[in-house]
PDB file of N, CA and C in Angstrom:
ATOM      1  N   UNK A   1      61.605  20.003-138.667  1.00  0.00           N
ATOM      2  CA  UNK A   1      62.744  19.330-138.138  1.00  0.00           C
ATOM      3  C   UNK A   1      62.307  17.958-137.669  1.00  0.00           C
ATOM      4  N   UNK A   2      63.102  17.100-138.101  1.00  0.00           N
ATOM      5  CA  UNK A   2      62.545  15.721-137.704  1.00  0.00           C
ATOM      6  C   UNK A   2      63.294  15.124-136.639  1.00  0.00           C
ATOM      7  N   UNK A   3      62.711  14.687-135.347  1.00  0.00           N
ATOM      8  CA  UNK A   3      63.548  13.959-134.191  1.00  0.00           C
ATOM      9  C   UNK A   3      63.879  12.539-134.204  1.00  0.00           C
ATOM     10  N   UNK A   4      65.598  12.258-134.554  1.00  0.00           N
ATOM     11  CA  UNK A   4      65.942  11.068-134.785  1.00  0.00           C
ATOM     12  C   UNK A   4      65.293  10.501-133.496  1.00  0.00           C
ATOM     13  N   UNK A   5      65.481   9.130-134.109  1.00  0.00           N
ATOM     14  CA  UNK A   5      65.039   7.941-132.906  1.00  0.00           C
ATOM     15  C   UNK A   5      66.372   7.100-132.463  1.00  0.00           C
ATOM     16  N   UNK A   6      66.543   7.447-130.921  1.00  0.00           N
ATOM     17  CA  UNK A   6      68.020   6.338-130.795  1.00  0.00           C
ATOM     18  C   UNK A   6      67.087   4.760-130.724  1.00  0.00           C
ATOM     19  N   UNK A   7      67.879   4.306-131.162  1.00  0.00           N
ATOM     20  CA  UNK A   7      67.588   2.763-130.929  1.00  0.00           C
ATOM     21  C   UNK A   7      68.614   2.293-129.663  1.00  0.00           C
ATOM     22  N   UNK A   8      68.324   1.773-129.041  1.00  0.00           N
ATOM     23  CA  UNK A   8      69.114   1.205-127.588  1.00  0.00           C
ATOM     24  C   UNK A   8      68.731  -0.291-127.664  1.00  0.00           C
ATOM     25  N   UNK A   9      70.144  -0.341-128.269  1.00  0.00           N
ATOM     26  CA  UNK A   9      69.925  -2.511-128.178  1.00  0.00           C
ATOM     27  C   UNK A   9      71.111  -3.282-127.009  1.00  0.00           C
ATOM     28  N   UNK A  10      70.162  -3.719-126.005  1.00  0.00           N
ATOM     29  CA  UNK A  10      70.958  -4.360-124.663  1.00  0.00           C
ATOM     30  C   UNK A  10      72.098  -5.220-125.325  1.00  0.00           C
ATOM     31  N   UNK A  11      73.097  -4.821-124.761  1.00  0.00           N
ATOM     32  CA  UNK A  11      74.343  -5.834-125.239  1.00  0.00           C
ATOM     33  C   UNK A  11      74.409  -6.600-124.200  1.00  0.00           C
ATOM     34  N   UNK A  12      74.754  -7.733-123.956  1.00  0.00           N
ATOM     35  CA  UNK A  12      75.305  -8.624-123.137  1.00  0.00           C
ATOM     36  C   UNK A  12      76.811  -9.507-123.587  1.00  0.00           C
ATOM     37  N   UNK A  13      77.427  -9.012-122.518  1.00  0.00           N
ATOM     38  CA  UNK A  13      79.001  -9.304-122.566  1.00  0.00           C
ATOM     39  C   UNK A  13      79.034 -11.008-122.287  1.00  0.00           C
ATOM     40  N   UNK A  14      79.991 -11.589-122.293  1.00  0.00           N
ATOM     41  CA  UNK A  14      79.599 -13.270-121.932  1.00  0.00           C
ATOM     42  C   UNK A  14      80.764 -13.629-121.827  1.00  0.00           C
ATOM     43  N   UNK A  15      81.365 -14.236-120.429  1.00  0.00           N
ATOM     44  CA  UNK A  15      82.603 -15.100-120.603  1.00  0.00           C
ATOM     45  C   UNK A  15      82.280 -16.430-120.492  1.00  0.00           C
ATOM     46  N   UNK A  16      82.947 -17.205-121.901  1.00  0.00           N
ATOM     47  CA  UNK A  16      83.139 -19.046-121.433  1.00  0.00           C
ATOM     48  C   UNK A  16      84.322 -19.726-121.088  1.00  0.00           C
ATOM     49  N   UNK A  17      84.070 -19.986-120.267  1.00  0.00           N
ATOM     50  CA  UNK A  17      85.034 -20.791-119.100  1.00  0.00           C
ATOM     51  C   UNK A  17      85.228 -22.361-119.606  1.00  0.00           C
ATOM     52  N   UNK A  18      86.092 -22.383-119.904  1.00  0.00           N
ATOM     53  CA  UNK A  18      86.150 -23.939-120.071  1.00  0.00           C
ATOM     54  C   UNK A  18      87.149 -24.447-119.035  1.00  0.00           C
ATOM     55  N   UNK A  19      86.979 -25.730-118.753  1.00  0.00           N
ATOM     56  CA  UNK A  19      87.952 -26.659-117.477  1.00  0.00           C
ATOM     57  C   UNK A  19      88.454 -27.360-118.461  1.00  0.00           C
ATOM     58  N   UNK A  20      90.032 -26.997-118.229  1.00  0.00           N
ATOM     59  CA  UNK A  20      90.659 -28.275-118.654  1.00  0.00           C
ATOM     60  C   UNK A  20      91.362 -29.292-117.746  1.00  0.00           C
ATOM     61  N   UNK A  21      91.389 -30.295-118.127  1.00  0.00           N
ATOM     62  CA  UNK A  21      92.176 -31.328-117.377  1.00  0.00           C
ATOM     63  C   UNK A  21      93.362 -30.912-116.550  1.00  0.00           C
ATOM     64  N   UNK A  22      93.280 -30.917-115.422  1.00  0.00           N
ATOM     65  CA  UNK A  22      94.660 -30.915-114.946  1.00  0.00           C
ATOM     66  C   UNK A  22      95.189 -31.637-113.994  1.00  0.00           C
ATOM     67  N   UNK A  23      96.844 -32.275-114.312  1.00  0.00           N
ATOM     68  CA  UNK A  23      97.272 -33.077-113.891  1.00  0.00           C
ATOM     69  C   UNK A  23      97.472 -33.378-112.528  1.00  0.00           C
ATOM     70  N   UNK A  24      97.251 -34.321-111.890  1.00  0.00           N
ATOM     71  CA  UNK A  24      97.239 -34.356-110.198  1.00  0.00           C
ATOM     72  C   UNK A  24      98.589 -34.431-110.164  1.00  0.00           C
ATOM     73  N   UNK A  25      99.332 -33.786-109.069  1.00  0.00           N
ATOM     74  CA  UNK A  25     100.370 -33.798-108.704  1.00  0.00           C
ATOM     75  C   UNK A  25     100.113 -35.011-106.813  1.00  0.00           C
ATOM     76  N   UNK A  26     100.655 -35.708-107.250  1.00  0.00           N
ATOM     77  CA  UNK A  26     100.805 -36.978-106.032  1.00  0.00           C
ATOM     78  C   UNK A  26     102.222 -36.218-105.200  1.00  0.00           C
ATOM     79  N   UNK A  27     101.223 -36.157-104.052  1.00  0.00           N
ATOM     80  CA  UNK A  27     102.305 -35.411-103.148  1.00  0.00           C
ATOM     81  C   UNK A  27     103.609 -36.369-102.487  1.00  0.00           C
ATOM     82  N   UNK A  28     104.817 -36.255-102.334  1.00  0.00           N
ATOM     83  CA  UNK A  28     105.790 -36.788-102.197  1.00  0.00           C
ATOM     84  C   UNK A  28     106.016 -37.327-100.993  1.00  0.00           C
ATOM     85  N   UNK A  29     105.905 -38.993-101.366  1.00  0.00           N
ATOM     86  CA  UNK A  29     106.154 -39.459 -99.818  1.00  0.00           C
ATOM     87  C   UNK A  29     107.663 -39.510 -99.284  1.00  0.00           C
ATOM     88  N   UNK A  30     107.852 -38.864 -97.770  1.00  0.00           N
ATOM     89  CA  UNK A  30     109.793 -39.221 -97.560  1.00  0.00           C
ATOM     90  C   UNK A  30     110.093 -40.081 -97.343  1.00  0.00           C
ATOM     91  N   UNK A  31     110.804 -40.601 -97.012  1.00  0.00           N
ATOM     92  CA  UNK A  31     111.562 -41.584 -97.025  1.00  0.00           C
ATOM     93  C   UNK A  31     112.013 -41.649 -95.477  1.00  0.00           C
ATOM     94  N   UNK A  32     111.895 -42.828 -94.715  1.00  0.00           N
ATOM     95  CA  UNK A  32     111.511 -42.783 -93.558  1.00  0.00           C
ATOM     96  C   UNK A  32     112.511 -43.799 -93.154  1.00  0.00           C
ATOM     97  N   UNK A  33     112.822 -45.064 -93.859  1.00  0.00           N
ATOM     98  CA  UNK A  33     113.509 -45.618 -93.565  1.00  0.00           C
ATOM     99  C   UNK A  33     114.916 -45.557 -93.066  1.00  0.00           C
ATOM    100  N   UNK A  34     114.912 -46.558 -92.115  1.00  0.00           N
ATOM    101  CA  UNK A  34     116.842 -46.341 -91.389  1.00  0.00           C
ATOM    102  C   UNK A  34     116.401 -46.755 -89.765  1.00  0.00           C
ATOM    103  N   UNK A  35     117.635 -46.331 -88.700  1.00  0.00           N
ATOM    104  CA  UNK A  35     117.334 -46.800 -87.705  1.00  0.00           C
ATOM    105  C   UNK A  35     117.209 -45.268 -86.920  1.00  0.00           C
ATOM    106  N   UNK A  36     116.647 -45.451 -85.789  1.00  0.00           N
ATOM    107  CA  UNK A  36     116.198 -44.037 -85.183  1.00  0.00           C
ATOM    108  C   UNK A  36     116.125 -44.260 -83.440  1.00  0.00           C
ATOM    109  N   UNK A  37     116.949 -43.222 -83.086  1.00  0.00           N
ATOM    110  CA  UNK A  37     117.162 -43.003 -81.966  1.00  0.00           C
ATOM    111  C   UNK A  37     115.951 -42.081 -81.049  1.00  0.00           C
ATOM    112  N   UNK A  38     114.850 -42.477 -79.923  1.00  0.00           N
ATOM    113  CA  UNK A  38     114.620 -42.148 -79.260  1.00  0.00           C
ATOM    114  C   UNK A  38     114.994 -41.039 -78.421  1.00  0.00           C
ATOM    115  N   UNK A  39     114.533 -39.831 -78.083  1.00  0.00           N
ATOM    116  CA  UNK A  39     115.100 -38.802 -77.476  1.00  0.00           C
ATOM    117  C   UNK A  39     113.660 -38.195 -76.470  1.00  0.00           C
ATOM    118  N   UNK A  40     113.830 -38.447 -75.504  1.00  0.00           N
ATOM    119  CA  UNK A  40     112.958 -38.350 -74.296  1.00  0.00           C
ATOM    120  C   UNK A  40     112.079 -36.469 -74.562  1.00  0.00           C
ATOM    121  N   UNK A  41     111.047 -36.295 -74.272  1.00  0.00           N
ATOM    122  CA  UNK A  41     110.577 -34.852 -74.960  1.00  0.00           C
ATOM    123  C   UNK A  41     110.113 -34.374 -73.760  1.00  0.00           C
ATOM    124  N   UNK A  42     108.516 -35.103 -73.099  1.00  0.00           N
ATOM    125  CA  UNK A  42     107.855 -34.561 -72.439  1.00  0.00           C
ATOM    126  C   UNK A  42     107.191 -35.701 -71.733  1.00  0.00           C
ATOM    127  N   UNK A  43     108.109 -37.279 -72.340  1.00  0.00           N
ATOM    128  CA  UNK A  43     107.870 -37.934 -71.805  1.00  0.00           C
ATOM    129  C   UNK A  43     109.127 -39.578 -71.730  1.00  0.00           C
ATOM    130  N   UNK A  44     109.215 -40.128 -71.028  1.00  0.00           N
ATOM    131  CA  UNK A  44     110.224 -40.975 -70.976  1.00  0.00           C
ATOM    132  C   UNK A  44     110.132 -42.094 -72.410  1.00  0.00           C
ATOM    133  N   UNK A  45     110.740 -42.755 -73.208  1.00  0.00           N
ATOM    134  CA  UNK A  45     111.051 -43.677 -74.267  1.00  0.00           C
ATOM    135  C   UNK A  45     111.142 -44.922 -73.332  1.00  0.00           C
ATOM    136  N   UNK A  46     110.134 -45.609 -73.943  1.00  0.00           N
ATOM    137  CA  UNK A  46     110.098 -46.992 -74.176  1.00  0.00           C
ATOM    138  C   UNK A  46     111.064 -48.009 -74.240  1.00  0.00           C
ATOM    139  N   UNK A  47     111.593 -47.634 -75.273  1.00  0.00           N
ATOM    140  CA  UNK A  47     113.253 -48.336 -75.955  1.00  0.00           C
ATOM    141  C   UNK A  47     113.969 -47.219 -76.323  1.00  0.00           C
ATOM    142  N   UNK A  48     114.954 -47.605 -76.579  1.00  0.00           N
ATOM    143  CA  UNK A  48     116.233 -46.049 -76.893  1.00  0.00           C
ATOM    144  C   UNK A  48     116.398 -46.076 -78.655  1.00  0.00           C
ATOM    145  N   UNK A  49     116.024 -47.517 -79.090  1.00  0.00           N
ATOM    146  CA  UNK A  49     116.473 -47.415 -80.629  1.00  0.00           C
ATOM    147  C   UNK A  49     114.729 -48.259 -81.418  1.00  0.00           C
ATOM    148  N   UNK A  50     114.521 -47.562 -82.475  1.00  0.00           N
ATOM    149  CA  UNK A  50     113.386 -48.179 -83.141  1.00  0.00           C
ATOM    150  C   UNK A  50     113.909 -47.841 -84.794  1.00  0.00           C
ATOM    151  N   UNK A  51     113.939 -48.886 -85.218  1.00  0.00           N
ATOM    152  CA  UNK A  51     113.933 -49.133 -86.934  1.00  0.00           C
ATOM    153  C   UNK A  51     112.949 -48.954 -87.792  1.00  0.00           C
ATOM    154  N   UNK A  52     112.919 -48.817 -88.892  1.00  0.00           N
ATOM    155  CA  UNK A  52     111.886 -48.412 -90.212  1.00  0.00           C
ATOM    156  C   UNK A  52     112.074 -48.982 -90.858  1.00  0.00           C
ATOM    157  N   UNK A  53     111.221 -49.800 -91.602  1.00  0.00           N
ATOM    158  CA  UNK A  53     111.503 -50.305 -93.358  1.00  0.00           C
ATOM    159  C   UNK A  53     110.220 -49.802 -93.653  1.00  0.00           C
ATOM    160  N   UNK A  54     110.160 -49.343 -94.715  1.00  0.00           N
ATOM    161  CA  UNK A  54     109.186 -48.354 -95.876  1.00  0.00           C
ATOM    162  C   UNK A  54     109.130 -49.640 -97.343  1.00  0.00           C
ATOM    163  N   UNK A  55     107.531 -49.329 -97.282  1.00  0.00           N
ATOM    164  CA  UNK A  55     107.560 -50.250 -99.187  1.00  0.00           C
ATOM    165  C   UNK A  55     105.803 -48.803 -99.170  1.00  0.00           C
ATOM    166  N   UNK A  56     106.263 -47.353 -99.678  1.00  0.00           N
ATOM    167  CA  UNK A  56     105.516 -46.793-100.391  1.00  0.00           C
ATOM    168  C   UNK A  56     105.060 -46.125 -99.040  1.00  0.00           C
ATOM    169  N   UNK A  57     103.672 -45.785 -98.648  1.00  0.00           N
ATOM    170  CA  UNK A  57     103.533 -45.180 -97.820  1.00  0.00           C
ATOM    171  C   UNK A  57     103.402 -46.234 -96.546  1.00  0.00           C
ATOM    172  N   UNK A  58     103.636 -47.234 -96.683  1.00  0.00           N
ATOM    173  CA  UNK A  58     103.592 -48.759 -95.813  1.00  0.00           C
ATOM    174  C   UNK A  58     104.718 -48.467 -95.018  1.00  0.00           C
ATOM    175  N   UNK A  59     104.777 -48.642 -93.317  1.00  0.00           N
ATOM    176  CA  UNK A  59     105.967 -48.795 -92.542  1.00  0.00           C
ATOM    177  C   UNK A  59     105.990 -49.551 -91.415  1.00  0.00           C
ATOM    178  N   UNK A  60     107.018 -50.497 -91.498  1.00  0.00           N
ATOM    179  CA  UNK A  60     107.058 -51.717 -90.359  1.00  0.00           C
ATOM    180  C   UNK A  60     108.089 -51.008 -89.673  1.00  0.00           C
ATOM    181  N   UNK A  61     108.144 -50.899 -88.389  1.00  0.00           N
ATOM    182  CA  UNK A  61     108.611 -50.077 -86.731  1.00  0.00           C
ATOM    183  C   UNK A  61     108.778 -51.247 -85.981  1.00  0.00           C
ATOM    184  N   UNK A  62     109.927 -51.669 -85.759  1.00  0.00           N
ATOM    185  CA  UNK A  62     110.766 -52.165 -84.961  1.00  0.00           C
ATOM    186  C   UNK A  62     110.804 -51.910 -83.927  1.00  0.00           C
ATOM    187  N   UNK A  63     111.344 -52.791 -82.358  1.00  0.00           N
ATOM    188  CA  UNK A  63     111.628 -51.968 -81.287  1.00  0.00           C
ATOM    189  C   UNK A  63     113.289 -52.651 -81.153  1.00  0.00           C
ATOM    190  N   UNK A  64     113.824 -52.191 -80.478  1.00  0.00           N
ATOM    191  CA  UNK A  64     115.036 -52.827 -80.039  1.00  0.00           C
ATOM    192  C   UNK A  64     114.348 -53.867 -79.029  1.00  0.00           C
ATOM    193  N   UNK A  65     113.440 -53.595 -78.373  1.00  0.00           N
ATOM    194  CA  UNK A  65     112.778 -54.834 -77.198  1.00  0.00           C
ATOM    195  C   UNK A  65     111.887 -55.782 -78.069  1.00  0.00           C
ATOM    196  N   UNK A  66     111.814 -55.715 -79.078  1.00  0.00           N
ATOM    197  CA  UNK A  66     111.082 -56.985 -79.828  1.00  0.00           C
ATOM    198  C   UNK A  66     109.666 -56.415 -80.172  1.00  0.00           C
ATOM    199  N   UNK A  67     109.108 -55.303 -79.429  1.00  0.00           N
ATOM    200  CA  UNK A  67     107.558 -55.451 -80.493  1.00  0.00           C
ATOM    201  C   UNK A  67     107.514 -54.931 -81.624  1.00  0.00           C
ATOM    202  N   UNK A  68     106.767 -54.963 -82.385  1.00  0.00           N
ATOM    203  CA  UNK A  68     106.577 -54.535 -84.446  1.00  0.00           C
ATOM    204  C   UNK A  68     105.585 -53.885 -84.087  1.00  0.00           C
ATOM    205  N   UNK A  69     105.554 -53.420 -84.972  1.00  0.00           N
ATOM    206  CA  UNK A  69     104.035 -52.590 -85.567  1.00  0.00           C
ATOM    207  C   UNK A  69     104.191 -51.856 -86.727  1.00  0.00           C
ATOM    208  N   UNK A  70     103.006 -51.814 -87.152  1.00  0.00           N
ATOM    209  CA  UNK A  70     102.634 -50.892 -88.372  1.00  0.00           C
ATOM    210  C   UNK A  70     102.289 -49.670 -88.755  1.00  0.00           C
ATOM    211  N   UNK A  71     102.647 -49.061 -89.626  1.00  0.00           N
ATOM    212  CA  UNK A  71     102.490 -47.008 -89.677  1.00  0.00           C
ATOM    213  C   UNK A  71     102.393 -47.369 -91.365  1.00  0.00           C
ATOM    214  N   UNK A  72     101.722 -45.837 -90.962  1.00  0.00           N
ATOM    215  CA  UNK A  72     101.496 -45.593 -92.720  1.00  0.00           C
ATOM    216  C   UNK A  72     101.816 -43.932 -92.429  1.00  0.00           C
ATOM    217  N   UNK A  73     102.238 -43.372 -93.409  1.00  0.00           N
ATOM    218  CA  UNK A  73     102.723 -42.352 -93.689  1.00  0.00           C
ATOM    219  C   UNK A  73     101.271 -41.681 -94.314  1.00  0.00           C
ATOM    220  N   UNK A  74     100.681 -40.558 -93.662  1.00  0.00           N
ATOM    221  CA  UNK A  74      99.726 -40.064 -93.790  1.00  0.00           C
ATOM    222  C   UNK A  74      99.711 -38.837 -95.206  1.00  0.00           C
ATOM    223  N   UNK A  75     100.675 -38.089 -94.605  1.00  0.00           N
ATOM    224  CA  UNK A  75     100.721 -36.917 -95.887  1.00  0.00           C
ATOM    225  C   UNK A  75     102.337 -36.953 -95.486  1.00  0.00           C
ATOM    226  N   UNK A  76     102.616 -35.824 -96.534  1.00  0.00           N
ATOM    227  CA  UNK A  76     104.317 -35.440 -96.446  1.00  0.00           C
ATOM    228  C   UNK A  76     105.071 -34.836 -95.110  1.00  0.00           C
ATOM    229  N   UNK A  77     104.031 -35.105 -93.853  1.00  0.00           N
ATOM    230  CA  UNK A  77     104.153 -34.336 -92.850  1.00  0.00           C
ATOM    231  C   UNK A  77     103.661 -34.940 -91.485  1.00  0.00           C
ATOM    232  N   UNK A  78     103.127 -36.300 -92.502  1.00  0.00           N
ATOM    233  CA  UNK A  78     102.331 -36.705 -90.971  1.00  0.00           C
ATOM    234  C   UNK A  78     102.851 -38.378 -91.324  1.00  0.00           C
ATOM    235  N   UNK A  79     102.882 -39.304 -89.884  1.00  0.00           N
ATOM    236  CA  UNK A  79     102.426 -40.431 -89.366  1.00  0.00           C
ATOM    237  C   UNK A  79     101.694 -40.923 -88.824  1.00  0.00           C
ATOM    238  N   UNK A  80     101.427 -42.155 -88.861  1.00  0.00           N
ATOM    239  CA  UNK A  80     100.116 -42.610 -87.576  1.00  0.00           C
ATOM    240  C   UNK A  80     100.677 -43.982 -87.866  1.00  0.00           C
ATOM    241  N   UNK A  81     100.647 -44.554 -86.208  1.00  0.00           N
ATOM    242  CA  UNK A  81     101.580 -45.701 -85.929  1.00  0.00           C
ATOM    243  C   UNK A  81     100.461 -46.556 -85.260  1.00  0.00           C
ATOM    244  N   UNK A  82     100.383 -47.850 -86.008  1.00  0.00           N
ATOM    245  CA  UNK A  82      99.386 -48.620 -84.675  1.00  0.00           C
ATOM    246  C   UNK A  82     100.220 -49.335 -83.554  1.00  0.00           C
ATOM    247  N   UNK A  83      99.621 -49.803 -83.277  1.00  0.00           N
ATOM    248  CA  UNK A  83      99.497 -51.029 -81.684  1.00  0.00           C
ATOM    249  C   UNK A  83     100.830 -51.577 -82.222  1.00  0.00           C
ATOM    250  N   UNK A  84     101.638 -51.873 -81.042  1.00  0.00           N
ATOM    251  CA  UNK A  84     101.268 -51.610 -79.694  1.00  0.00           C
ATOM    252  C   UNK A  84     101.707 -49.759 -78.952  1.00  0.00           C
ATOM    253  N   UNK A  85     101.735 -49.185 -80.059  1.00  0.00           N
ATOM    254  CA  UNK A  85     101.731 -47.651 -79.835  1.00  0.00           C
ATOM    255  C   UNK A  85     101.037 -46.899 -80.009  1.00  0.00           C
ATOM    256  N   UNK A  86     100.049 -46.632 -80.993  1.00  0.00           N
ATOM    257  CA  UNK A  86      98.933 -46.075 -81.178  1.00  0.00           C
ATOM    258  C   UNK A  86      99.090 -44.520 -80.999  1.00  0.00           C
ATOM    259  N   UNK A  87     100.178 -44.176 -81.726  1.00  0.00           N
ATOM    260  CA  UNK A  87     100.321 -42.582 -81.354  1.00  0.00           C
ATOM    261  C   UNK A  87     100.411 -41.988 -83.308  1.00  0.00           C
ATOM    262  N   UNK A  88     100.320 -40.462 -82.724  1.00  0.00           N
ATOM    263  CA  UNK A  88     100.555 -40.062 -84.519  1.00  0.00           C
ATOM    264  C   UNK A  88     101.641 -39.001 -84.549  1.00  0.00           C
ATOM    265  N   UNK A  89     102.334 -38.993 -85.737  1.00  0.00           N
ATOM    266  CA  UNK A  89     103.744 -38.282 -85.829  1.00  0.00           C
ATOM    267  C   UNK A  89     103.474 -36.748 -86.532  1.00  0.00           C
ATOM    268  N   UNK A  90     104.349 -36.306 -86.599  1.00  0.00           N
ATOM    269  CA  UNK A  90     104.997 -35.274 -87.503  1.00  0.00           C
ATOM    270  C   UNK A  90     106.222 -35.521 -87.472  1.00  0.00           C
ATOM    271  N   UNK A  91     106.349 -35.047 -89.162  1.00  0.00           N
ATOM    272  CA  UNK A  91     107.819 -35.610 -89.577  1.00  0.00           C
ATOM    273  C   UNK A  91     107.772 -33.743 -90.210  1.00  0.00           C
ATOM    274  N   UNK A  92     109.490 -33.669 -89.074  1.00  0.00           N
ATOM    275  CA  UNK A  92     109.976 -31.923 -89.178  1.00  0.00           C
ATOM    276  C   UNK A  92     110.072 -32.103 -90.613  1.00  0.00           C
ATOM    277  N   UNK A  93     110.948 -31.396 -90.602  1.00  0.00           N
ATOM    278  CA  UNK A  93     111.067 -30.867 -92.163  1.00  0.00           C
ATOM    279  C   UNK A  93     112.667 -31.035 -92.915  1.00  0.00           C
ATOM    280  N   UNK A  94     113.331 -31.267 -91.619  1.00  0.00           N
ATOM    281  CA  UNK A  94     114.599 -32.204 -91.911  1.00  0.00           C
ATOM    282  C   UNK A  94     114.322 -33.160 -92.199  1.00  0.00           C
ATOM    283  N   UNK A  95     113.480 -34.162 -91.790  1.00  0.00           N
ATOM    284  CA  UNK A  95     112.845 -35.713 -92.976  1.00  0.00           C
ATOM    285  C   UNK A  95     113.412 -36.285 -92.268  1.00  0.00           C
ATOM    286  N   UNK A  96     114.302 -36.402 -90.995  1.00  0.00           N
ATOM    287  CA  UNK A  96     114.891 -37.168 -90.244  1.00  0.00           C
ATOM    288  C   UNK A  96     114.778 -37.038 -88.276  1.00  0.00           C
ATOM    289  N   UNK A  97     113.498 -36.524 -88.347  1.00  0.00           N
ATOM    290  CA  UNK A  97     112.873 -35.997 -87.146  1.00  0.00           C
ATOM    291  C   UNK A  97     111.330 -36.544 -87.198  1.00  0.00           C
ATOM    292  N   UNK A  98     111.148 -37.344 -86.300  1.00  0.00           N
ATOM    293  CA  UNK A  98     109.224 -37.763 -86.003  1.00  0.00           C
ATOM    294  C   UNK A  98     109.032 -36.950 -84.375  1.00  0.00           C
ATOM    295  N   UNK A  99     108.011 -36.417 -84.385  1.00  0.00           N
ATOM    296  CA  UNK A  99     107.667 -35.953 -82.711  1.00  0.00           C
ATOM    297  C   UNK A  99     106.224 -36.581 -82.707  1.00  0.00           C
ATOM    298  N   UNK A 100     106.555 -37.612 -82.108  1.00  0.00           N
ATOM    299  CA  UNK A 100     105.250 -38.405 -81.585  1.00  0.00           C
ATOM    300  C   UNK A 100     104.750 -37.929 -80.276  1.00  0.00           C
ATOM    301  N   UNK A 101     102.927 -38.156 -80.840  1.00  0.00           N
ATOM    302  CA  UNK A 101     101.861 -37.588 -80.118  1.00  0.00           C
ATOM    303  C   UNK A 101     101.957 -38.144 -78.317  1.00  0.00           C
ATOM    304  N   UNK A 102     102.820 -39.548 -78.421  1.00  0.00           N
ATOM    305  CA  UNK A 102     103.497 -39.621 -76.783  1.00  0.00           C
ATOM    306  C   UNK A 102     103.986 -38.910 -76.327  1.00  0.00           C
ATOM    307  N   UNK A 103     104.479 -37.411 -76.922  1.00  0.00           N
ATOM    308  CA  UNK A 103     105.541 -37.307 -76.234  1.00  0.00           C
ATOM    309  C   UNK A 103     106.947 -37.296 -76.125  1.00  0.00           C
ATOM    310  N   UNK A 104     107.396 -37.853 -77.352  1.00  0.00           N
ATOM    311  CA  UNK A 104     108.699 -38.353 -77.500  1.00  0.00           C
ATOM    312  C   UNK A 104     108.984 -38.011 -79.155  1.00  0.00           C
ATOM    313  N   UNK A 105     110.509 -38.200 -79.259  1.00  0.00           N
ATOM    314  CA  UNK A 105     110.676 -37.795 -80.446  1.00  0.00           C
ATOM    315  C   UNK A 105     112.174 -38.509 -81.065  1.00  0.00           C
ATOM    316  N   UNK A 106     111.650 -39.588 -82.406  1.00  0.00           N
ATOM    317  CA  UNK A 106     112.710 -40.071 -82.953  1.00  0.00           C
ATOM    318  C   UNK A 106     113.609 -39.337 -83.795  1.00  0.00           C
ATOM    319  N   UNK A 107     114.682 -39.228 -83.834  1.00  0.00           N
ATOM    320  CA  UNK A 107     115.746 -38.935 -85.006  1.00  0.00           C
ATOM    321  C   UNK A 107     116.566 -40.132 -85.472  1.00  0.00           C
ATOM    322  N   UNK A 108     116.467 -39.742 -86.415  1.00  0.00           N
ATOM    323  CA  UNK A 108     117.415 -41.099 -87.690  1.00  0.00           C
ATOM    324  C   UNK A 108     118.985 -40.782 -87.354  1.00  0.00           C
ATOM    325  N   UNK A 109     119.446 -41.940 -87.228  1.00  0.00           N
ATOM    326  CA  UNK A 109     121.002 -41.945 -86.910  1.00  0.00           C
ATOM    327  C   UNK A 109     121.973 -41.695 -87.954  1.00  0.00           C
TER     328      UNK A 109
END
């Protein structure tokens, strides 16, 4: 009687992964512009009315008392305002609500 011979040949399984390109999705800046009413939070307002003009994530802030300043729209959710305020926002989710890190909180009229 003759004893077959198993042969045992290691298989190796193999996955290739390839990366394909994928498209960046540029997250959506809101739209910020208009005029906006001051509403006292946790701390007293400055001025009662402050304005917006928007060119992209760029924003010039008005006061009704005359000072300007500049903001840039951080993500779809955030602000940050310089001098002479120097505070940073969240913008709710109505798109017509900022609650600044003062304390205070604008809504669009």
């Amino acid at each position: 009687m003759t004893n077959p011979m198993l042969l045992l040949v290691p298989v190796t399984l193999g996955a290739v992964i390839v990366a394909a390109p994928v498209a960046a999705v540029e997250p959506t800046i809101p739209n910020l512009s208009g005029t906006y009413r001051c509403v006292p939070d946790t701390r007293p307002c400055q001025s009662s009315t402050f304005s917006i003009s928007q060119a992209g994530p760029k924003l010039e802030v008005k006061s009704e008392q005359g000072p300007v300043g500049e903001a840039e729209v951080t993500s779809p959710i955030s602000v940050s305002l310089g001098p002479p305020w120097n505070v940073n926002g969240i913008i709710l989710p109505d798109q017509r609500t900022i609650e600044w890190s003062a304390g205070t909180r604008w809504q669009r009229q």
